[in-house]
N, C-alpha and C. Protein backbone atom coordinates (compact mmCIF):
# COMPACT_ATOMS: atom_id res chain seq x y z
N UNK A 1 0.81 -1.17 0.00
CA UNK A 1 0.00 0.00 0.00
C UNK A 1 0.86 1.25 0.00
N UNK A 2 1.53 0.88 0.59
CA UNK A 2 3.03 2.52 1.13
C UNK A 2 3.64 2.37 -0.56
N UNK A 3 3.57 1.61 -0.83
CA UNK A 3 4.74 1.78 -2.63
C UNK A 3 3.47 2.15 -4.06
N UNK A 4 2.27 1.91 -3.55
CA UNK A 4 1.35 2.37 -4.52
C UNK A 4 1.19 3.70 -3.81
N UNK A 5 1.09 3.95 -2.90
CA UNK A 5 1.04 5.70 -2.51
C UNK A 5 2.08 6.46 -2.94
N UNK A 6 3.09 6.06 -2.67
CA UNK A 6 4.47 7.00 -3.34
C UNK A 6 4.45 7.06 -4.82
N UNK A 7 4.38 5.23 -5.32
CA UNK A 7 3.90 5.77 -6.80
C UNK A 7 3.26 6.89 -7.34
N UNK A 8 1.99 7.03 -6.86
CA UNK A 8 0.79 7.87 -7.39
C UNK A 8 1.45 9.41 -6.58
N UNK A 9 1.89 9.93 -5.75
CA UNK A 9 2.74 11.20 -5.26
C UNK A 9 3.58 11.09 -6.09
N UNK A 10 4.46 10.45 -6.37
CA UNK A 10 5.47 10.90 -7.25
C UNK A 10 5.07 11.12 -8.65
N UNK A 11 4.35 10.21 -9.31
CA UNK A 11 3.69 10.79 -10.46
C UNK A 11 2.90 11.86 -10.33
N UNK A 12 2.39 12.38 -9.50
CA UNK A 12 1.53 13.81 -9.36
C UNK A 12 2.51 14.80 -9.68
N UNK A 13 3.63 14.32 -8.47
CA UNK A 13 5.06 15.60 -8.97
C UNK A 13 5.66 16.01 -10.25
N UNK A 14 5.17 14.84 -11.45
CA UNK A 14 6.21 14.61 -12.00
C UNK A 14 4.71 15.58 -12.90
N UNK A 15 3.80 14.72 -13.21
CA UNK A 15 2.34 15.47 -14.01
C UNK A 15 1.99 16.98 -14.15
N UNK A 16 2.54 17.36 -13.04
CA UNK A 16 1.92 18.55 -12.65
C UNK A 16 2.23 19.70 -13.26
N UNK A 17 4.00 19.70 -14.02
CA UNK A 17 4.20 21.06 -14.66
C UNK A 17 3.80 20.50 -15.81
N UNK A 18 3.89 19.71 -16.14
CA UNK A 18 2.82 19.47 -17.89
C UNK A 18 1.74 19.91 -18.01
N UNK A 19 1.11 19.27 -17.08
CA UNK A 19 -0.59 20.25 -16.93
C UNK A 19 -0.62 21.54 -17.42
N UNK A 20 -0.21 21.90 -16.46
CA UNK A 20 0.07 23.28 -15.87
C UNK A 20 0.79 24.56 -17.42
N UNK A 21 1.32 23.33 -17.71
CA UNK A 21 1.79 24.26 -19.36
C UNK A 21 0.89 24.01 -20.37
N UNK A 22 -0.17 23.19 -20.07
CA UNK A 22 -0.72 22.74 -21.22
C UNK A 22 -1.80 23.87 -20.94
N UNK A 23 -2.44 24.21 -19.45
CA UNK A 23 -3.50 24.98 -19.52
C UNK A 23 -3.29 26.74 -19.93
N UNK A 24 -1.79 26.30 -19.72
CA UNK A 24 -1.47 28.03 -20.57
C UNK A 24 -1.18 27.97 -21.65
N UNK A 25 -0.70 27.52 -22.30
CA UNK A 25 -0.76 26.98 -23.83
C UNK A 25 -1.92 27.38 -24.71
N UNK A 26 -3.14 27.37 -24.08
CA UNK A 26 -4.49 27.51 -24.35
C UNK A 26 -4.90 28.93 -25.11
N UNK A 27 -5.65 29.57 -25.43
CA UNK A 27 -6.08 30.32 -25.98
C UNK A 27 -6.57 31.47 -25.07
N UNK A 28 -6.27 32.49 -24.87
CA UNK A 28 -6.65 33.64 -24.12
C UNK A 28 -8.28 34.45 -24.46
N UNK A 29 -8.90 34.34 -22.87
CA UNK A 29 -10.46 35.01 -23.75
C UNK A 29 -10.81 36.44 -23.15
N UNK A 30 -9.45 37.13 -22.71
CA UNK A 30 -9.47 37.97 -21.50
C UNK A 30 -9.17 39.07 -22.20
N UNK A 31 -9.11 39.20 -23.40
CA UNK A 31 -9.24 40.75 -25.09
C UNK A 31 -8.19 41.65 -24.20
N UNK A 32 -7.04 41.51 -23.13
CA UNK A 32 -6.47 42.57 -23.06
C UNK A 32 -5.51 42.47 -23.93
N UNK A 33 -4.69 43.70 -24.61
CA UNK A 33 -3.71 44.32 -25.41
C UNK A 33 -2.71 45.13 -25.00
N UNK A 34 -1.64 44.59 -24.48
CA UNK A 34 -0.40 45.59 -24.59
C UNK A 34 0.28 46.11 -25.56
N UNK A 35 0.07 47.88 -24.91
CA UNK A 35 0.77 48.44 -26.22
C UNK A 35 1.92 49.21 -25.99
N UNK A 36 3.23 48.97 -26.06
CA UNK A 36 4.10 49.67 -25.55
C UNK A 36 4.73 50.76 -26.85
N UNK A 37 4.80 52.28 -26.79
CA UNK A 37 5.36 53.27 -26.87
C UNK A 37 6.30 53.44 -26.98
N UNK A 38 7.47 53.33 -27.36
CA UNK A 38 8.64 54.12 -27.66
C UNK A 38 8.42 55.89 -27.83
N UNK A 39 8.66 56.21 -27.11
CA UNK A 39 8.69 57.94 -27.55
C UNK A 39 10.32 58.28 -27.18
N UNK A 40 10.65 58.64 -28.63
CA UNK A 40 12.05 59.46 -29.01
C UNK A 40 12.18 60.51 -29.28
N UNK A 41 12.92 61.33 -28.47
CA UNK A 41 13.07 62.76 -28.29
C UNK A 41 14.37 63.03 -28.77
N UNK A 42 13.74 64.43 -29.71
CA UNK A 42 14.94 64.48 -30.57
C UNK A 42 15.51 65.99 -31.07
N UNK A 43 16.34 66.21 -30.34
CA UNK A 43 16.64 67.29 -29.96
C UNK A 43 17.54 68.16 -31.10
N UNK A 44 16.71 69.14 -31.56
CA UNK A 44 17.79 69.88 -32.68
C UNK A 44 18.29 70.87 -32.45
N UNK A 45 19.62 71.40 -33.02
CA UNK A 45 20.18 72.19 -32.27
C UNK A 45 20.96 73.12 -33.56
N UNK A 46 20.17 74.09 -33.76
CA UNK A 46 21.12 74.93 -34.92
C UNK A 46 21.68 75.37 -34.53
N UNK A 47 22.92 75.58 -34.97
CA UNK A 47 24.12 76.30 -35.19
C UNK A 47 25.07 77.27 -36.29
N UNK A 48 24.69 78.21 -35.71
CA UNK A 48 25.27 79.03 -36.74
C UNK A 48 27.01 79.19 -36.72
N UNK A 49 27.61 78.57 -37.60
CA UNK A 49 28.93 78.30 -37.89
C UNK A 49 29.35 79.32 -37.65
N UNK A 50 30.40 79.88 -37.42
CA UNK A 50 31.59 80.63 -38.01
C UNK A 50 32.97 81.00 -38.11
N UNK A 51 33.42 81.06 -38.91
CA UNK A 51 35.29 80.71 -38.77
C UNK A 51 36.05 80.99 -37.74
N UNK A 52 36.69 80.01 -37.95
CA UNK A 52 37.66 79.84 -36.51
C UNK A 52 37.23 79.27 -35.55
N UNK A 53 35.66 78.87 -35.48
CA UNK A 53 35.58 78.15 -34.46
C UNK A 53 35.86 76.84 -33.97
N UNK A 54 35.99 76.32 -32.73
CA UNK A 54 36.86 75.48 -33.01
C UNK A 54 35.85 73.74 -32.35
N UNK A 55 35.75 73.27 -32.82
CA UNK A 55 34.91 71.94 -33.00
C UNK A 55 35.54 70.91 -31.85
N UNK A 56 34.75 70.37 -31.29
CA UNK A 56 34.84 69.91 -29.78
C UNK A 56 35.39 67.69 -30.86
N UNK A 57 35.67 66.93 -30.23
CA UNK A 57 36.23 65.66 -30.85
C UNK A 57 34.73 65.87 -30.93
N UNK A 58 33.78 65.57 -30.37
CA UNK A 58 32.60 65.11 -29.97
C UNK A 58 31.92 65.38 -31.17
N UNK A 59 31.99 66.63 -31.92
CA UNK A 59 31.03 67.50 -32.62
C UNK A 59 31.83 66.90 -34.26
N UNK A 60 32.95 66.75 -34.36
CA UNK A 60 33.70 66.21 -35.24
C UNK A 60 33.31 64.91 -35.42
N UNK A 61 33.26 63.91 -34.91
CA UNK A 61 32.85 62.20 -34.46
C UNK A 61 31.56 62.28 -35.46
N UNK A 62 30.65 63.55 -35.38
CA UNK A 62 29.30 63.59 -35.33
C UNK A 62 28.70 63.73 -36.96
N UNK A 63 29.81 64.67 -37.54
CA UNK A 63 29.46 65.34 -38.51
C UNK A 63 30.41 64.24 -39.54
N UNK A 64 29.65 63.83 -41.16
CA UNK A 64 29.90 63.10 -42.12
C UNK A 64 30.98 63.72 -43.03
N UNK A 65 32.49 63.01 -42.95
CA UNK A 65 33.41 63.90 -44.31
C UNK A 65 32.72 63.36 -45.24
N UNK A 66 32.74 64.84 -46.59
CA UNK A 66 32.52 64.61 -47.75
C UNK A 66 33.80 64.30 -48.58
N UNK A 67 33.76 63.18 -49.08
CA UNK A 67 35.15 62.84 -50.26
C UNK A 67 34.81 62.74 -51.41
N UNK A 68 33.20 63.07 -51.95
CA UNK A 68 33.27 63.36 -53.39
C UNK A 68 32.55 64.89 -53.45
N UNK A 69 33.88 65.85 -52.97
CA UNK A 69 33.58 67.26 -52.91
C UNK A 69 33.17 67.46 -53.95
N UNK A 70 33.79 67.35 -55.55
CA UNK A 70 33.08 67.80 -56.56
C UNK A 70 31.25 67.88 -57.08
N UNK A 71 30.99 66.61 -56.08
CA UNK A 71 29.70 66.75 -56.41
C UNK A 71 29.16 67.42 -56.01
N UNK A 72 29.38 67.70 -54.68
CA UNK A 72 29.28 69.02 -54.40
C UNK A 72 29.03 70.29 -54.70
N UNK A 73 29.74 70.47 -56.23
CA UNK A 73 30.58 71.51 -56.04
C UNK A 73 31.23 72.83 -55.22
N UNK A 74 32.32 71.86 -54.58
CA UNK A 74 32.86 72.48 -53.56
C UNK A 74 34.69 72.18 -54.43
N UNK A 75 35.46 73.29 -53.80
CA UNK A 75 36.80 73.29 -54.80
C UNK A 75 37.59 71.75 -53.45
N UNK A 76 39.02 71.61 -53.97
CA UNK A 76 39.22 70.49 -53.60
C UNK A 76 40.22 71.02 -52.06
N UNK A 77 40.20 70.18 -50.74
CA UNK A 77 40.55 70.95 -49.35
C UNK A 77 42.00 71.43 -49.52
N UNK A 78 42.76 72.12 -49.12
CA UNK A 78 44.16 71.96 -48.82
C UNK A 78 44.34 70.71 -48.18
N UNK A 79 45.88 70.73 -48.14
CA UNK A 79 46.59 69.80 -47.48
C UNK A 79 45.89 70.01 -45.89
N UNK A 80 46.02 68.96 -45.00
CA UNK A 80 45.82 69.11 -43.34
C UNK A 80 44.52 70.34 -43.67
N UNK A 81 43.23 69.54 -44.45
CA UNK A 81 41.89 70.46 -44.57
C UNK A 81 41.42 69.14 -44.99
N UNK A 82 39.69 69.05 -44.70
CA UNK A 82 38.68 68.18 -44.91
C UNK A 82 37.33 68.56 -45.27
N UNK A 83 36.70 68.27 -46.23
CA UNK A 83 35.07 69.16 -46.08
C UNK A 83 34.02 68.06 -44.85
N UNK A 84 33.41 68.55 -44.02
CA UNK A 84 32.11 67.81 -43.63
C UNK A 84 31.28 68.53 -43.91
N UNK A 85 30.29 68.03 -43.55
CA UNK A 85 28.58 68.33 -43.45
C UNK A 85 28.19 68.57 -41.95
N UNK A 86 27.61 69.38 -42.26
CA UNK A 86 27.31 69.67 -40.59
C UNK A 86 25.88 70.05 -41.11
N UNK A 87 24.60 69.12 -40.41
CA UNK A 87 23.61 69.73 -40.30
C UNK A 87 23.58 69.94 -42.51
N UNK A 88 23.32 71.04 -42.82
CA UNK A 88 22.83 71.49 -44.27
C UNK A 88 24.01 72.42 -44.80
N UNK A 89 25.05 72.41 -43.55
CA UNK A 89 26.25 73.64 -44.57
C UNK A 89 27.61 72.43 -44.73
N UNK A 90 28.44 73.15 -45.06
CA UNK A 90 29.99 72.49 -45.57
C UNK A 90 30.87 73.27 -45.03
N UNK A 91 31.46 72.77 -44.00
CA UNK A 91 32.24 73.08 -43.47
C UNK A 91 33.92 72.76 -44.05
N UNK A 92 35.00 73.54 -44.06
CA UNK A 92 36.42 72.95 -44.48
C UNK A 92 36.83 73.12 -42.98
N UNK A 93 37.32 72.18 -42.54
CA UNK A 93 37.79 71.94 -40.77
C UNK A 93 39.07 71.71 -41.42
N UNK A 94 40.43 71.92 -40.09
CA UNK A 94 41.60 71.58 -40.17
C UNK A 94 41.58 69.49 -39.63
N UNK A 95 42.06 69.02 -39.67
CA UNK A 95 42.39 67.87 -39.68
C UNK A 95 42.51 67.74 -37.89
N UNK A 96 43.74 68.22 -37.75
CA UNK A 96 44.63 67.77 -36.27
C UNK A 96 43.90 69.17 -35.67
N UNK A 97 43.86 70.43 -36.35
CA UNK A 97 42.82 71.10 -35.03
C UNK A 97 42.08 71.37 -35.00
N UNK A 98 40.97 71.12 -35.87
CA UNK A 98 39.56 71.14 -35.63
C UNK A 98 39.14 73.23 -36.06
N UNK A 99 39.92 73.55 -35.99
CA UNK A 99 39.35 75.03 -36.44
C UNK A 99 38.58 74.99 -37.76
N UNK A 100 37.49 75.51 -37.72
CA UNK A 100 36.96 75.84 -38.72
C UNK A 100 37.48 76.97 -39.85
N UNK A 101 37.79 76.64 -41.39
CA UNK A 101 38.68 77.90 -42.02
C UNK A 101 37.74 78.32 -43.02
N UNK A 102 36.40 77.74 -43.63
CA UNK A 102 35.20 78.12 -44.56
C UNK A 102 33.91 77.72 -44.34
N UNK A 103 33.02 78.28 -44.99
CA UNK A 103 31.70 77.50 -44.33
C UNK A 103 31.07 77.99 -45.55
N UNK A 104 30.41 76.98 -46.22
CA UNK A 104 29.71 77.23 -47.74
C UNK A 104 28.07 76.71 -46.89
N UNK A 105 27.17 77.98 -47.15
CA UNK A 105 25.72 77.55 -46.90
C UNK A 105 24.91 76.22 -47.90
N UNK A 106 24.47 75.46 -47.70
CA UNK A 106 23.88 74.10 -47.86
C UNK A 106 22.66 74.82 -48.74
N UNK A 107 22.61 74.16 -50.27
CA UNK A 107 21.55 74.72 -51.08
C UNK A 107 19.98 74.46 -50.65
């Protein structure tokens, strides 16, 4: 009697998370809907360029070099000179110091 009782307990133990997944498994009749939001804030920040100023790594990192200046049409940089994009203008930055030496307004 004691080894058919443990039988049937131990199979309960063993039954029980199957069940138990099978009744969630099931089909939901409870119509709630989670809707989660992303809201991205996006902060613009004009800047009005002007020569000599001098560009933080940060602000450099940020802004895209242009290497097909001609399409541009923009003339070609000096030596230790680069064009980026900043925002809608063209900037010619120095290389190693970041000073700004032209700024062509963005058509």
């Amino acid at each position: 009697m004691k080894k058919i009782f443990a039988a049937l307990l131990s199979a309960s133990f063993l039954l029980s998370p199957m069940v138990a997944s099978q009744a969630n498994a099931g089909p939901r009749h409870d119509h709630s809907h989670t809707v989660i939001e992303k809201k991205k804030v996006v902060v613009t920040r004009h800047h009005r360029w002007s020569k000599g100023h001098h560009l933080s790594p940060g602000e450099r990192r940020r802004m895209a070099e242009v290497r097909d200046y001609r399409r541009h049409h923009l003339h070609a940089p000096p030596r230790g000179y680069r064009w980026v994009r900043a925002d809608n203008d063209y900037l010619l930055v120095g290389i190693t110091s970041g000073i700004v030496a032209s700024i062509i307004a963005g058509r």
